[in-house]
PDB file of N, CA and C in Angstrom:
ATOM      1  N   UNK A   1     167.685  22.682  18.662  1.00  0.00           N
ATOM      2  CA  UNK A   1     167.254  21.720  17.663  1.00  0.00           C
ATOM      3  C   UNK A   1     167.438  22.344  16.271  1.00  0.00           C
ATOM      4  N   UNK A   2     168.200  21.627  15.340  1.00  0.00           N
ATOM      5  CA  UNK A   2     168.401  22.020  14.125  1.00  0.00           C
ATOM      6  C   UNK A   2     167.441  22.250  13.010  1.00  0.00           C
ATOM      7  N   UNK A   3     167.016  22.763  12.388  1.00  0.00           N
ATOM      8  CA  UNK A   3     166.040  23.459  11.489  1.00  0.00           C
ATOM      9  C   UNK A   3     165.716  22.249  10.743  1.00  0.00           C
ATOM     10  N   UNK A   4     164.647  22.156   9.791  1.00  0.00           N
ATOM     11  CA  UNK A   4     164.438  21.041   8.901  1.00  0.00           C
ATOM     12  C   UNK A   4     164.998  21.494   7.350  1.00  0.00           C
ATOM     13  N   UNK A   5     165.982  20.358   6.898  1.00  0.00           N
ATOM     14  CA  UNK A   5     166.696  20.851   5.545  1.00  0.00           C
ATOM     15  C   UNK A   5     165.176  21.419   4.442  1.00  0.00           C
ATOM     16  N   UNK A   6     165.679  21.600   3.919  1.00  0.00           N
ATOM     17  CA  UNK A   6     164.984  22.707   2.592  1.00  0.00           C
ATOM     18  C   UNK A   6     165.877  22.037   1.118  1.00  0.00           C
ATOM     19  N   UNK A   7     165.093  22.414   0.259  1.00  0.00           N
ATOM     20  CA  UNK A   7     165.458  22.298  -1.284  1.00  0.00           C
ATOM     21  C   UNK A   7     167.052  22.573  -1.406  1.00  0.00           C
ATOM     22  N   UNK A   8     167.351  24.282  -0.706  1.00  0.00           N
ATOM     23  CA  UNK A   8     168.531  24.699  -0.829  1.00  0.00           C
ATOM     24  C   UNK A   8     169.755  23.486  -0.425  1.00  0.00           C
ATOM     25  N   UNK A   9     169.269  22.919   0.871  1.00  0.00           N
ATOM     26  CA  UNK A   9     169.981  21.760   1.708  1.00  0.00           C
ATOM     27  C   UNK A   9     170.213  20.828   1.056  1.00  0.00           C
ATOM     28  N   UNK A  10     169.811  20.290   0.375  1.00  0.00           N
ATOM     29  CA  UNK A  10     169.545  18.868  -0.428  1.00  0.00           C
ATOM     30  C   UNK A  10     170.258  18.755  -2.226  1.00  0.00           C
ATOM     31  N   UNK A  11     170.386  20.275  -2.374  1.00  0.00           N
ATOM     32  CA  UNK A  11     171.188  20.853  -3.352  1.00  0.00           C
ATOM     33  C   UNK A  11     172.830  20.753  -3.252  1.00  0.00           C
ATOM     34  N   UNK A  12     172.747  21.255  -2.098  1.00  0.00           N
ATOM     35  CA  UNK A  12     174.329  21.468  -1.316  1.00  0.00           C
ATOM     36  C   UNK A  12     174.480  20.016  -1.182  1.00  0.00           C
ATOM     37  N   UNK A  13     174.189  18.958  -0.589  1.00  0.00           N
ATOM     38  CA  UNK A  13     174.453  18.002  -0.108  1.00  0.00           C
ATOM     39  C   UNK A  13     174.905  16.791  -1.851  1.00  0.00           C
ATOM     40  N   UNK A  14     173.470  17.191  -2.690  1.00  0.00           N
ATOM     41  CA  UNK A  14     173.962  16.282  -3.869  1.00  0.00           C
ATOM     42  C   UNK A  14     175.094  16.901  -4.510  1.00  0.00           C
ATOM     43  N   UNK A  15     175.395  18.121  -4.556  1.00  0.00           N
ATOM     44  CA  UNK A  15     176.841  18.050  -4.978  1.00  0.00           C
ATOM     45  C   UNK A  15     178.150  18.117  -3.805  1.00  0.00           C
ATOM     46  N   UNK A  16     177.667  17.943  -2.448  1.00  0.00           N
ATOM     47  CA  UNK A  16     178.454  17.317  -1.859  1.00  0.00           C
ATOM     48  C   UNK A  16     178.916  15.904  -1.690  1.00  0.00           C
ATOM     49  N   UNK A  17     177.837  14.835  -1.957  1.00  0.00           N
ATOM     50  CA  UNK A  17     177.775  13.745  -2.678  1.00  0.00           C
ATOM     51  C   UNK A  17     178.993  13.076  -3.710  1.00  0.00           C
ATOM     52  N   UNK A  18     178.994  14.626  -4.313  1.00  0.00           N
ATOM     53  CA  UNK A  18     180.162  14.100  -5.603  1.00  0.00           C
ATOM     54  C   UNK A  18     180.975  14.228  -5.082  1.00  0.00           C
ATOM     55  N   UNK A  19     181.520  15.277  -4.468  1.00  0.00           N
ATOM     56  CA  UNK A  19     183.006  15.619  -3.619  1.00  0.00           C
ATOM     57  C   UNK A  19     183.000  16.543  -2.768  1.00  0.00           C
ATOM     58  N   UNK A  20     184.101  16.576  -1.923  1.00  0.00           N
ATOM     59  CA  UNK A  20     184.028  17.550  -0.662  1.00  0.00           C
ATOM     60  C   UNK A  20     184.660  19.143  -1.672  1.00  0.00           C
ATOM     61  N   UNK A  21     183.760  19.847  -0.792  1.00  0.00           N
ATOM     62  CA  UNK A  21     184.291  21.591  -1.594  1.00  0.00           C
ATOM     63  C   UNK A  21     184.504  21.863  -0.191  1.00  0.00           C
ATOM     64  N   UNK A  22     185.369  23.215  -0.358  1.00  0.00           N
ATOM     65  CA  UNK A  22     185.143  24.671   0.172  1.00  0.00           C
ATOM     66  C   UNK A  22     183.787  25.366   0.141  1.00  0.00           C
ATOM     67  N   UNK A  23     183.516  25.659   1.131  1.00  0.00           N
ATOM     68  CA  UNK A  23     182.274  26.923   1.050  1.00  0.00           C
ATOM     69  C   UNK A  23     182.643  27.437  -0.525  1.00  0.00           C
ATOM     70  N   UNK A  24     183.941  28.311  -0.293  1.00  0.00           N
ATOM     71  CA  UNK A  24     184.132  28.791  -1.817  1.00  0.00           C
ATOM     72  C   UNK A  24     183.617  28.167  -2.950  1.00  0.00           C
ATOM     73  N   UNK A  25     184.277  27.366  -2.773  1.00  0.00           N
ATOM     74  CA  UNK A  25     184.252  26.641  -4.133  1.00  0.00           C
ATOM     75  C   UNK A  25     182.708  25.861  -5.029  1.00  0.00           C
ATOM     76  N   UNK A  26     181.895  25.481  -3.453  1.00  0.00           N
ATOM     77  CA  UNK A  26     180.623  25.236  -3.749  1.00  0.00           C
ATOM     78  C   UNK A  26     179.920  26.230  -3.917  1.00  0.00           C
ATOM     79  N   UNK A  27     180.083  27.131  -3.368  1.00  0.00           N
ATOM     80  CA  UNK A  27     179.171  28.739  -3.598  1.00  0.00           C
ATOM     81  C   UNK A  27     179.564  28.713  -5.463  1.00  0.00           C
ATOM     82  N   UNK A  28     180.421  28.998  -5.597  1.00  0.00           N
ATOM     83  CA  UNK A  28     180.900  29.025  -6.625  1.00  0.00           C
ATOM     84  C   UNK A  28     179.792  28.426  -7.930  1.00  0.00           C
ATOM     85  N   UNK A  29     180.487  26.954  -7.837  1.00  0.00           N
ATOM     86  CA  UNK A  29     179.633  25.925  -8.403  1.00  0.00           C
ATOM     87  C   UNK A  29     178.328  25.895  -8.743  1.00  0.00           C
ATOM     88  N   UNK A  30     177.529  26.599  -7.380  1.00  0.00           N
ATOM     89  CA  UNK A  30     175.902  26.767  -7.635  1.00  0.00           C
ATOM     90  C   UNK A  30     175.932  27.713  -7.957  1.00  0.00           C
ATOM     91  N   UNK A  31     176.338  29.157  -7.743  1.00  0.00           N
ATOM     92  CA  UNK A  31     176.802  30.515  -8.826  1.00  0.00           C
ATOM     93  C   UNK A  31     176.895  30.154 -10.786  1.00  0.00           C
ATOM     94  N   UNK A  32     177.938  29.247 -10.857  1.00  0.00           N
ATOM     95  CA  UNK A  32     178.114  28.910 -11.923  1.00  0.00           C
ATOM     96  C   UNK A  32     177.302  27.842 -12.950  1.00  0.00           C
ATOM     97  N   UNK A  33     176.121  26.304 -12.356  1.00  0.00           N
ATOM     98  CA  UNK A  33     175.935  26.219 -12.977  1.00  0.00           C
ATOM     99  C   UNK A  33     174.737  25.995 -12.375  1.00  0.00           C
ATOM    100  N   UNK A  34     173.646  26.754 -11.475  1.00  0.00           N
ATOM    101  CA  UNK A  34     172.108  26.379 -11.074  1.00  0.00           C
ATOM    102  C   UNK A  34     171.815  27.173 -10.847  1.00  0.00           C
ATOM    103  N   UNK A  35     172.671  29.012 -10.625  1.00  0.00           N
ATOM    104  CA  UNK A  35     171.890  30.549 -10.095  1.00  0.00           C
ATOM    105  C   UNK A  35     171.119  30.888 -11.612  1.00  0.00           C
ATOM    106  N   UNK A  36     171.381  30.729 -12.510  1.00  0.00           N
ATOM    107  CA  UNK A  36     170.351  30.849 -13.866  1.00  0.00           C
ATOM    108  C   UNK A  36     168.665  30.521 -13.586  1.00  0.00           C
ATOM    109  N   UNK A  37     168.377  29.405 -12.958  1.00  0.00           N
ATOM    110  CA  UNK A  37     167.435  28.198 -12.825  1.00  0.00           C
ATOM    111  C   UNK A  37     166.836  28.307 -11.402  1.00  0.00           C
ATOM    112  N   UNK A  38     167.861  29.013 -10.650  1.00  0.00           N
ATOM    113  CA  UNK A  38     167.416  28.551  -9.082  1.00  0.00           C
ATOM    114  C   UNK A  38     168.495  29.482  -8.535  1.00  0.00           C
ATOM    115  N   UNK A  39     168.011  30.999  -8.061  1.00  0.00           N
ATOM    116  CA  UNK A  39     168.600  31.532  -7.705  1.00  0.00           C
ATOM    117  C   UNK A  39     168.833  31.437  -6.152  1.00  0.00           C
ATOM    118  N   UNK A  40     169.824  31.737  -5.664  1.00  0.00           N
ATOM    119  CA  UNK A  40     169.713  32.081  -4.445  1.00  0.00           C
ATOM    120  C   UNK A  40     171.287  32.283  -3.952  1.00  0.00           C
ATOM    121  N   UNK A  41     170.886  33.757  -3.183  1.00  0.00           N
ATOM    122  CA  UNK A  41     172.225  34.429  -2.737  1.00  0.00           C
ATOM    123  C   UNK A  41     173.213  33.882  -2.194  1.00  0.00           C
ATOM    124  N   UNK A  42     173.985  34.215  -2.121  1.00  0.00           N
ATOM    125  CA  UNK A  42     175.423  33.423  -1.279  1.00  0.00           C
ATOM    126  C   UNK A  42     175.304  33.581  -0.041  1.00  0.00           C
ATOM    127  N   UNK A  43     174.972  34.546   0.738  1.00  0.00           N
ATOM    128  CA  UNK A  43     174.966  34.647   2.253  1.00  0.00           C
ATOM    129  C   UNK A  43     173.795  33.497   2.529  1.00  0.00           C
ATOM    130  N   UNK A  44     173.175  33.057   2.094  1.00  0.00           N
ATOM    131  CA  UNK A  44     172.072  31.978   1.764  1.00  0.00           C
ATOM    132  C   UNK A  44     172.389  30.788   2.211  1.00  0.00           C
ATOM    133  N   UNK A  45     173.578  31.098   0.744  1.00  0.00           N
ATOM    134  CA  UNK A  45     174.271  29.664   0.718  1.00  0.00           C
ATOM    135  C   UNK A  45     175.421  28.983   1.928  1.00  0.00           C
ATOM    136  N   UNK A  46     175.788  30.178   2.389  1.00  0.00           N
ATOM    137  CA  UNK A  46     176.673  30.108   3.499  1.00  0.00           C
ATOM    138  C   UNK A  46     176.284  29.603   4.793  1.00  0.00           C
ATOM    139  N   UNK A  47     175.030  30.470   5.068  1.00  0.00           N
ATOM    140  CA  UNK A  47     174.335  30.192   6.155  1.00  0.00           C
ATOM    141  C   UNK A  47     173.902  28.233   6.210  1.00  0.00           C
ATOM    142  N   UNK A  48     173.298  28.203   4.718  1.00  0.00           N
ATOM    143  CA  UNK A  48     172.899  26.676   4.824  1.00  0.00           C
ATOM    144  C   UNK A  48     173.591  25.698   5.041  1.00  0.00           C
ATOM    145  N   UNK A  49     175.005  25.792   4.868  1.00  0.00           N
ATOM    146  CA  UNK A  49     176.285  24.885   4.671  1.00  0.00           C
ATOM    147  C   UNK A  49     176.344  24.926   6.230  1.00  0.00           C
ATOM    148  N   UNK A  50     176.479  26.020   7.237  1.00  0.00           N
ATOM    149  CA  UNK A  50     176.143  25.866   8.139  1.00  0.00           C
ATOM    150  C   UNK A  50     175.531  24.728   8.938  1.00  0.00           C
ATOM    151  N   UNK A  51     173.731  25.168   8.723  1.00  0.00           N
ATOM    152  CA  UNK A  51     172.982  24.411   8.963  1.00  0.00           C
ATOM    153  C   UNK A  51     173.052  22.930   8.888  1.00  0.00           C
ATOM    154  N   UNK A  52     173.704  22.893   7.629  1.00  0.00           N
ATOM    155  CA  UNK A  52     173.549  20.954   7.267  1.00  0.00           C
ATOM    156  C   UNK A  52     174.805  20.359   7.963  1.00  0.00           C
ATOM    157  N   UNK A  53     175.928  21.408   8.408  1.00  0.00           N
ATOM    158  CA  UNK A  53     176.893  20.510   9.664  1.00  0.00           C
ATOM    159  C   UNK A  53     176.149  20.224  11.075  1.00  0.00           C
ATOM    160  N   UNK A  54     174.905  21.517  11.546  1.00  0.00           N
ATOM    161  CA  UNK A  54     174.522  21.079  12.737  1.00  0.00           C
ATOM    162  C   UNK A  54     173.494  20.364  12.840  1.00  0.00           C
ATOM    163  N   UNK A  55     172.918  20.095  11.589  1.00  0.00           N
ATOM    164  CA  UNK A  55     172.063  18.502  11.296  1.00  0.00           C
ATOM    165  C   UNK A  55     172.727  17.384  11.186  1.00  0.00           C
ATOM    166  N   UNK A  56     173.819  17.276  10.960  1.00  0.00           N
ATOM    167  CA  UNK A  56     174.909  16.382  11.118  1.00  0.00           C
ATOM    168  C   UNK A  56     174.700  15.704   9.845  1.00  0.00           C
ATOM    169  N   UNK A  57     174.552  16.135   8.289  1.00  0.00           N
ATOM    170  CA  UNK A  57     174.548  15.847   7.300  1.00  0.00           C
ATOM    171  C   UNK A  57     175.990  16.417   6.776  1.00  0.00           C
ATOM    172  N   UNK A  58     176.784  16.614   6.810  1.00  0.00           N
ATOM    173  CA  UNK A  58     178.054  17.438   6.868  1.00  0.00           C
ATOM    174  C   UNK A  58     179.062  17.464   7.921  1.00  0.00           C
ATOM    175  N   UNK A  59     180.345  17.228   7.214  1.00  0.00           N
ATOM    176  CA  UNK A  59     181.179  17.934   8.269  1.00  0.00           C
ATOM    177  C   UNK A  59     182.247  19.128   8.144  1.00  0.00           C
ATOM    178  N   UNK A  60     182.608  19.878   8.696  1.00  0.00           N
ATOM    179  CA  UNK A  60     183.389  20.789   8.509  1.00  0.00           C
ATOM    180  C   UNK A  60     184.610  21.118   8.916  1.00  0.00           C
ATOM    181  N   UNK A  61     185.730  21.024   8.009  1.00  0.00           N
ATOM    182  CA  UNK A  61     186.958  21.239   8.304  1.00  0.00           C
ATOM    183  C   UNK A  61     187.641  22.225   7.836  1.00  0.00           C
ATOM    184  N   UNK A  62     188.471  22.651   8.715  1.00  0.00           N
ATOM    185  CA  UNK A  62     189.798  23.855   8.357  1.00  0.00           C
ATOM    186  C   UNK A  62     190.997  23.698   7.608  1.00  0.00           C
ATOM    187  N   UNK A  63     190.902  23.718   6.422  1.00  0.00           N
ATOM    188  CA  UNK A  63     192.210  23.646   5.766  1.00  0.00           C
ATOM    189  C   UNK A  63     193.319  24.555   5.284  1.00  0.00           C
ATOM    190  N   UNK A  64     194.101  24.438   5.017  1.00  0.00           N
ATOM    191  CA  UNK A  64     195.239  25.529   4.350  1.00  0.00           C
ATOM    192  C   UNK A  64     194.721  25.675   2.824  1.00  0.00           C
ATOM    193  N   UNK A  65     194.793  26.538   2.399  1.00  0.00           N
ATOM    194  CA  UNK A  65     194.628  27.262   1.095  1.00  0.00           C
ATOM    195  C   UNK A  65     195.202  28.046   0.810  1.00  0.00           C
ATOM    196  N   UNK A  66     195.760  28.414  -0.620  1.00  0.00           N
ATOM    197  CA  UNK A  66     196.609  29.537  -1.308  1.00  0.00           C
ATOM    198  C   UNK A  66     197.358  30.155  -0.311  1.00  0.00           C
ATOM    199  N   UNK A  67     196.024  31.054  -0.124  1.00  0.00           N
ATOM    200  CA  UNK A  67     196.486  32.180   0.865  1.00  0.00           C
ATOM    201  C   UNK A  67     196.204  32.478   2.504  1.00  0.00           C
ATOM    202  N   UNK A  68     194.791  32.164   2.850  1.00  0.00           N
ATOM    203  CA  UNK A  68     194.375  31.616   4.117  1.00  0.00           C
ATOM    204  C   UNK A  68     193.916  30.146   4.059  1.00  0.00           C
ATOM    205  N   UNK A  69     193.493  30.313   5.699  1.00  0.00           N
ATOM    206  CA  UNK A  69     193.026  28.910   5.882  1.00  0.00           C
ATOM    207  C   UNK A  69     191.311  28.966   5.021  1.00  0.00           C
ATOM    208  N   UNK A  70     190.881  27.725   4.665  1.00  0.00           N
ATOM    209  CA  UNK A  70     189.363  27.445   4.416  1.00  0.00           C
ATOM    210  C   UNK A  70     188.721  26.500   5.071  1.00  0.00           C
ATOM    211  N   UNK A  71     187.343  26.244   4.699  1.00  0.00           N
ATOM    212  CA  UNK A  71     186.630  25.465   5.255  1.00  0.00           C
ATOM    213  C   UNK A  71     186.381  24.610   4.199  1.00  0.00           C
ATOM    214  N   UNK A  72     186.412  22.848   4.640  1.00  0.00           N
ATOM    215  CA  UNK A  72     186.054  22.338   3.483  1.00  0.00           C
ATOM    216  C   UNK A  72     184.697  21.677   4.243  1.00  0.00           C
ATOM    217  N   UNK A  73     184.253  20.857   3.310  1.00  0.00           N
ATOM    218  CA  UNK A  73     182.411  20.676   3.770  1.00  0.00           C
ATOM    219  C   UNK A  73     182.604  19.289   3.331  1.00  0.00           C
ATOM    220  N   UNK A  74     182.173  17.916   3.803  1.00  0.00           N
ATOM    221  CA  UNK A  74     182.202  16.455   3.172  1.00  0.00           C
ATOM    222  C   UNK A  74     181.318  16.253   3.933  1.00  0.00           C
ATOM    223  N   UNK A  75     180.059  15.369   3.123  1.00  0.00           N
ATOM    224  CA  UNK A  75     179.111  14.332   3.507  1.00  0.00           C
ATOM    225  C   UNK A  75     179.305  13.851   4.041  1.00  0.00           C
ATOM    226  N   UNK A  76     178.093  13.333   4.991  1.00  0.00           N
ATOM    227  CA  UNK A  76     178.114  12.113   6.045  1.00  0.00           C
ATOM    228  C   UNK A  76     177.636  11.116   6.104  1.00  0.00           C
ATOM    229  N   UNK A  77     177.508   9.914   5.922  1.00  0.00           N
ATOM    230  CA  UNK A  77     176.399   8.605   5.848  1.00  0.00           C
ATOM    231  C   UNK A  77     174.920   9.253   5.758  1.00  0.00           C
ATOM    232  N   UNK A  78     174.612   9.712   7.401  1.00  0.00           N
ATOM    233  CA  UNK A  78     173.732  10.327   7.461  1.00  0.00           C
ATOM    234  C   UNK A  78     173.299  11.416   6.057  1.00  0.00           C
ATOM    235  N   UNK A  79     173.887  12.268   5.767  1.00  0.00           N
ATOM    236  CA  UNK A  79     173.534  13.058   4.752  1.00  0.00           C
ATOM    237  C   UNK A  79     173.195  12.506   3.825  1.00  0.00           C
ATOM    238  N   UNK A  80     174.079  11.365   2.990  1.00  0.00           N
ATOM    239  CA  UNK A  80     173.785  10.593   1.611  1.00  0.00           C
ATOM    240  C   UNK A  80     172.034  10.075   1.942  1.00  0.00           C
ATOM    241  N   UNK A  81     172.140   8.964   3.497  1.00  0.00           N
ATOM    242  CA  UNK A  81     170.898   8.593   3.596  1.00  0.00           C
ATOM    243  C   UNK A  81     169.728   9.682   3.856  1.00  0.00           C
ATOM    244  N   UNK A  82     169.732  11.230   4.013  1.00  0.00           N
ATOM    245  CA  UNK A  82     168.926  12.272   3.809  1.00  0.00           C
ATOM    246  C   UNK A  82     168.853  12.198   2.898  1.00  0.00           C
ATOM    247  N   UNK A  83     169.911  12.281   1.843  1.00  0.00           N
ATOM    248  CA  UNK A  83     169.560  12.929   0.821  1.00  0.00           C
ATOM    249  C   UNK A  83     169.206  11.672  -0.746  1.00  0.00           C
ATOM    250  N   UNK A  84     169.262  10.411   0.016  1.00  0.00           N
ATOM    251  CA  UNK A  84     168.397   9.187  -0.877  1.00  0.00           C
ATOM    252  C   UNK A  84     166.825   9.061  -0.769  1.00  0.00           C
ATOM    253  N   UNK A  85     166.820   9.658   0.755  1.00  0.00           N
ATOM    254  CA  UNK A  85     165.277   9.642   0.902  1.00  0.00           C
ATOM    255  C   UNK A  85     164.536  10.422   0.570  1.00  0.00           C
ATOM    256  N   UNK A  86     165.306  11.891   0.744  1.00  0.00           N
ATOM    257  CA  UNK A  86     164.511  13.113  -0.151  1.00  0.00           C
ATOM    258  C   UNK A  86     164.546  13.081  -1.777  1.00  0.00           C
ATOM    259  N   UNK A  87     165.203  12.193  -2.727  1.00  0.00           N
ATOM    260  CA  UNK A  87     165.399  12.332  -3.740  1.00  0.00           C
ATOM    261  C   UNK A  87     164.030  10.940  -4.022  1.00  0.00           C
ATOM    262  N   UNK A  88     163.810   9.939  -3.617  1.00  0.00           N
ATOM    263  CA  UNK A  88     162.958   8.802  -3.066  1.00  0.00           C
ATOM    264  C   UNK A  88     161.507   9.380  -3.075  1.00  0.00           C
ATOM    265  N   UNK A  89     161.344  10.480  -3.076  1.00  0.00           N
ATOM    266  CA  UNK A  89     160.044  11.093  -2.195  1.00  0.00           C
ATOM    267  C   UNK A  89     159.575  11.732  -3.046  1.00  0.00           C
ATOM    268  N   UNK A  90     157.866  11.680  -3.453  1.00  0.00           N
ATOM    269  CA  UNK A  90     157.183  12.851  -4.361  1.00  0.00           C
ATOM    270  C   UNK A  90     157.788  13.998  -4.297  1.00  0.00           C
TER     271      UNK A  90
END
């Protein structure tokens, strides 16, 4: 049974919302404009991206990139409707 999302989860997901990333590229993103405000490590972040595919808020695919393959991460119905209700909620 999959863990219950967290703050971190619901973070990942609204800017998955906007568009599908790479692990990279979303690590990145929250590196660049929310680790000031709201820190939290990358192995963190990795692990959670995880998590929110085996909650089935996410899905995860293998793509070609530059140089290796990556993983890209896109929302799921389910996820948007997680993440309307957690945004909905005191």
């Amino acid at each position: 049974m999959p863990s219950k999302p967290t703050s971190t989860s619901f973070a990942l997901l609204g800017l998955l919302g906007i568009q599908s990333w790479t692990a990279y590229g979303l690590v990145a993103q929250v590196k660049r404009n929310m680790h000031i405000v709201w820190p939290r490590s990358e192995a963190h972040l990795y692990a959670e991206l995880k998590r929110i595919v085996e909650r089935g808020h996410a899905t995860a695919e293998v793509v070609d990139g530059k140089r290796r393959q990556a993983t890209r991460y896109t929302i799921t119905p389910e996820g948007r409707a997680a993440l309307q209700d957690w945004l909905a909620s005191e």
